[in-house]
Protein backbone atom coordinates (compact mmCIF):
# COMPACT_ATOMS: atom_id res chain seq x y z
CA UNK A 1 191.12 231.96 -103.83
CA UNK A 2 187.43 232.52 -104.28
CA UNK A 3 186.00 235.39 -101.77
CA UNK A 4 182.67 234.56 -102.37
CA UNK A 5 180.01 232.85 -99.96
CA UNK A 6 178.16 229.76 -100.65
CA UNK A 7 174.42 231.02 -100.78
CA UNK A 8 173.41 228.87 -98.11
CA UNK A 9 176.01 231.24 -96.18
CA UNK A 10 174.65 234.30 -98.01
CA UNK A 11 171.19 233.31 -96.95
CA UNK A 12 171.96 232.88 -93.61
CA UNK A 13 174.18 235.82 -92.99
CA UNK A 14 170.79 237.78 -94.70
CA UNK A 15 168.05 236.10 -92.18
CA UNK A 16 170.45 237.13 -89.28
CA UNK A 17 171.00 240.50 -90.81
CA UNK A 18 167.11 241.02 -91.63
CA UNK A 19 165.98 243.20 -88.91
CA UNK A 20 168.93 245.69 -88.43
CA UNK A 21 168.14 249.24 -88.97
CA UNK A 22 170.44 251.19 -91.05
CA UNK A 23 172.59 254.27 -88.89
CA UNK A 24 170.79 257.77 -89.79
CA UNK A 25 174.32 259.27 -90.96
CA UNK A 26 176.98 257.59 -93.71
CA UNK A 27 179.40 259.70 -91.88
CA UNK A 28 181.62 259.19 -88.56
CA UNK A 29 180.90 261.09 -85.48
CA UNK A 30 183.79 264.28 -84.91
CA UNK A 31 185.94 264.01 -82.65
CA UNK A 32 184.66 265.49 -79.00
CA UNK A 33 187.38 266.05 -75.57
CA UNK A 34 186.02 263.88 -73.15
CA UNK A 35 186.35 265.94 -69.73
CA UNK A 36 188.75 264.46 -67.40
CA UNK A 37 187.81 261.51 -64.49
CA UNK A 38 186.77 262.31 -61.63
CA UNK A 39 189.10 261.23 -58.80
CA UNK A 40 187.93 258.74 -55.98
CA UNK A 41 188.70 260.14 -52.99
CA UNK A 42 191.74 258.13 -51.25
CA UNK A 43 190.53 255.73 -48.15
CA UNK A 44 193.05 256.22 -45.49
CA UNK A 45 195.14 252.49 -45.25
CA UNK A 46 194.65 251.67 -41.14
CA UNK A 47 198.20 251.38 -40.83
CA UNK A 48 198.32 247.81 -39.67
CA UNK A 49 202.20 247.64 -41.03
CA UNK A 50 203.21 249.95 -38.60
CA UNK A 51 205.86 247.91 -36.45
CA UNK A 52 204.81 250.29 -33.24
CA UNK A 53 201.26 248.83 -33.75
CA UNK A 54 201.96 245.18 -34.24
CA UNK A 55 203.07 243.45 -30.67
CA UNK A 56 204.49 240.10 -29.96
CA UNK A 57 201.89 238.53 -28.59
CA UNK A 58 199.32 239.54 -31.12
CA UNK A 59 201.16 237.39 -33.55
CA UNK A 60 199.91 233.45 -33.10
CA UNK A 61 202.40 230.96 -34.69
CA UNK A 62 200.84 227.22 -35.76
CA UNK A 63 202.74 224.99 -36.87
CA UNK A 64 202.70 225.76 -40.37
CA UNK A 65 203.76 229.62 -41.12
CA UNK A 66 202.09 231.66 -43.86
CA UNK A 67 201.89 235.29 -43.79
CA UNK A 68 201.03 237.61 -47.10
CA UNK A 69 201.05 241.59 -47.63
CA UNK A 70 197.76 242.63 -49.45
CA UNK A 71 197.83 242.98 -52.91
CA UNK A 72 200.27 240.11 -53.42
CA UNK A 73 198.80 237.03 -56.30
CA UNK A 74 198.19 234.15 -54.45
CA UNK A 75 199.26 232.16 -57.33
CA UNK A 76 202.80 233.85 -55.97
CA UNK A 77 202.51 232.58 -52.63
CA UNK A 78 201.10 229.08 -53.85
CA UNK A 79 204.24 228.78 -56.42
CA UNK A 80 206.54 230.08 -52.77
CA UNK A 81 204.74 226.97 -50.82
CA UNK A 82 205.85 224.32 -53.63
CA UNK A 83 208.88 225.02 -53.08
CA UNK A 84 208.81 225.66 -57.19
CA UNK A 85 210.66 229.48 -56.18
CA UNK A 86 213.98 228.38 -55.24
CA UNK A 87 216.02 230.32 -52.70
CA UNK A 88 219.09 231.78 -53.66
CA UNK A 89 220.16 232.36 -50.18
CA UNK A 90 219.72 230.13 -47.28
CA UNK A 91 220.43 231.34 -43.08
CA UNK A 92 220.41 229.06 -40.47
CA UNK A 93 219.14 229.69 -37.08
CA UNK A 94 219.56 226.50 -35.08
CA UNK A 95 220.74 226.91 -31.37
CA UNK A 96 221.39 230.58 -31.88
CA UNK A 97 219.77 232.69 -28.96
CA UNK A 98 216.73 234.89 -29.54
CA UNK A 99 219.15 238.09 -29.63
CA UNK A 100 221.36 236.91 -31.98
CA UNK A 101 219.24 235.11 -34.04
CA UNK A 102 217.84 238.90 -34.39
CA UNK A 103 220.67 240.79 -35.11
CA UNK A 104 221.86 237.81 -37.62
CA UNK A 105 218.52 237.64 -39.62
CA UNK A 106 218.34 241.90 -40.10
CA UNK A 107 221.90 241.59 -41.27
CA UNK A 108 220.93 238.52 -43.60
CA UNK A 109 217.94 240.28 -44.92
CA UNK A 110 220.03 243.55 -45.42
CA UNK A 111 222.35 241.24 -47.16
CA UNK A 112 219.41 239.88 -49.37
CA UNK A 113 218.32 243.27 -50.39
CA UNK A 114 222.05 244.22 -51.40
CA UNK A 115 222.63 240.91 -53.65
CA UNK A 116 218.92 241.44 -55.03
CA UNK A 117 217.86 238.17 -53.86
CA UNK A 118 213.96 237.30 -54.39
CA UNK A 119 213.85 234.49 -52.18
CA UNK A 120 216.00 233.14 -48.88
CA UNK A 121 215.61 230.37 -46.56
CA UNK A 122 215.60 230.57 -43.38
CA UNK A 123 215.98 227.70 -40.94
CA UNK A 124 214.93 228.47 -37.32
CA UNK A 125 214.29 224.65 -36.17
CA UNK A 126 211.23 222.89 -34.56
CA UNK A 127 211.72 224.04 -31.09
CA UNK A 128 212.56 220.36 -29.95
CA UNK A 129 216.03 221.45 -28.54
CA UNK A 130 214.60 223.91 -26.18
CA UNK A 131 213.61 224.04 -23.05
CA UNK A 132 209.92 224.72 -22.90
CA UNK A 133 210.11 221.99 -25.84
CA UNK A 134 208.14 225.34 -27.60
CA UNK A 135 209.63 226.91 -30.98
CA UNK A 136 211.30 229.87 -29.73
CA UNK A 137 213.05 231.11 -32.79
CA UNK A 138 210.16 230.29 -34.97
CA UNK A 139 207.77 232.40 -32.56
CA UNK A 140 210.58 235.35 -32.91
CA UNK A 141 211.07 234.62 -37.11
CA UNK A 142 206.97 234.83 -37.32
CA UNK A 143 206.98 237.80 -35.42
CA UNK A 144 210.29 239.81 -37.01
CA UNK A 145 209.34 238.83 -40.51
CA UNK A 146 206.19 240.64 -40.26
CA UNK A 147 207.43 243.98 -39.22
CA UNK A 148 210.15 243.95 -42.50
CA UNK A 149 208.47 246.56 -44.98
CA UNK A 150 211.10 244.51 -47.35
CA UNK A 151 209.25 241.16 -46.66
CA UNK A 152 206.57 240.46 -49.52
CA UNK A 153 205.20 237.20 -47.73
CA UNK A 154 206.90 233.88 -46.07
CA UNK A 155 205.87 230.03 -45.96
CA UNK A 156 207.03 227.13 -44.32
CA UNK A 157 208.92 225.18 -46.38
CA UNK A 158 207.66 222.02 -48.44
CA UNK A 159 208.31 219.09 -46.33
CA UNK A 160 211.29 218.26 -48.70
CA UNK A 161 213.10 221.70 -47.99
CA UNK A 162 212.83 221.65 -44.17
CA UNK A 163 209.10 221.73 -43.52
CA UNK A 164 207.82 223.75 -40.51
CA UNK A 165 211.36 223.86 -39.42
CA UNK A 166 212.34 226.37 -42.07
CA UNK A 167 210.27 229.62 -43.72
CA UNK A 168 211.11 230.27 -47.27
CA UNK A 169 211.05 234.26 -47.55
CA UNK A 170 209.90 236.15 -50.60
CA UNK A 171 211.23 239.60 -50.57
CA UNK A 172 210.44 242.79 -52.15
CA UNK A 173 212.27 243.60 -55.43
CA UNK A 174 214.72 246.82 -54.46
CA UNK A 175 214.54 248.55 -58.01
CA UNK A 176 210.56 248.69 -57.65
CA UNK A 177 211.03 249.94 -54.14
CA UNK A 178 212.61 252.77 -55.04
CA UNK A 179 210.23 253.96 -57.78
């Protein structure tokens, strides 16, 4: 192999090279402690996850759900609305009363964090059946969801899955909780 340049490369490296300055010392500069950062000060988070501080009727529930906690990618949350995170646990809500459609889903959720699940389904139906012809239990998942410190961010499901009669619910991994 033959390390050396053409000398129409030579030439050009050298009419690049032309007007650099040489460094005034052949040696490296010693080694010098750099002082420590400075700290920011901390901004106080407004405590907006506070479930004292987040009421019922605060929450507004369209048709399609979609809630996120800061800091979470949004490539996440667009991969959770394909449907392309599968749920490895799925509860289902249908006809249940607002009570015990409570206790059920803080039992399934307690359930998810114990089998280390990263995503569930839940099915709370369209609201056709009721009376008001109004989503009740989707109203009451929108609002319970939200005040789970466990609950990373939830999406109504692809159209395929359920659609906006089902949420699919990406939850917080319980190892990195702890830490």
């Amino acid at each position: 192999m033959n390390n050396r340049l053409h000398d129409d490369d030579y030439a050009l490296f050298r009419a690049e090279v032309e007007d650099a300055e040489p460094l005034d010392r052949e040696t490296i500069e010693p080694f010098r402690e750099r002082p420590p950062p400075i700290p920011r000060p901390r901004v106080e988070d407004a405590p907006a996850e506070d479930p004292q501080l987040l009421s019922e009727s605060e929450v507004e529930t369209h048709d399609e759900l979609l809630f996120m906690r800061p800091g979470l990618q949004k490539r996440v949350v667009f991969e959770l609305q394909r449907g392309r995170i599968e749920p490895s646990l799925e509860l289902d809500l249908h006809g249940l009363t607002a009570s015990y459609a409570g206790a059920l889903l803080q039992a399934f959720l307690a359930d998810c964090a114990a089998r280390r699940v990263r995503c569930a389904k839940i099915i709370h139906g369209k609201g056709r059946g009721s009376a008001t012809r109004q989503p009740v239990l989707k109203c009451k998942v929108n609002y319970w969801l939200r005040l789970r410190p466990d609950v990373l961010a939830f999406c109504s499901a692809p159209r395929f899955d359920g659609g906006t009669g089902a949420v699919y619910v990406l939850l917080r991994n319980p190892a990195k909780a702890k830490r």
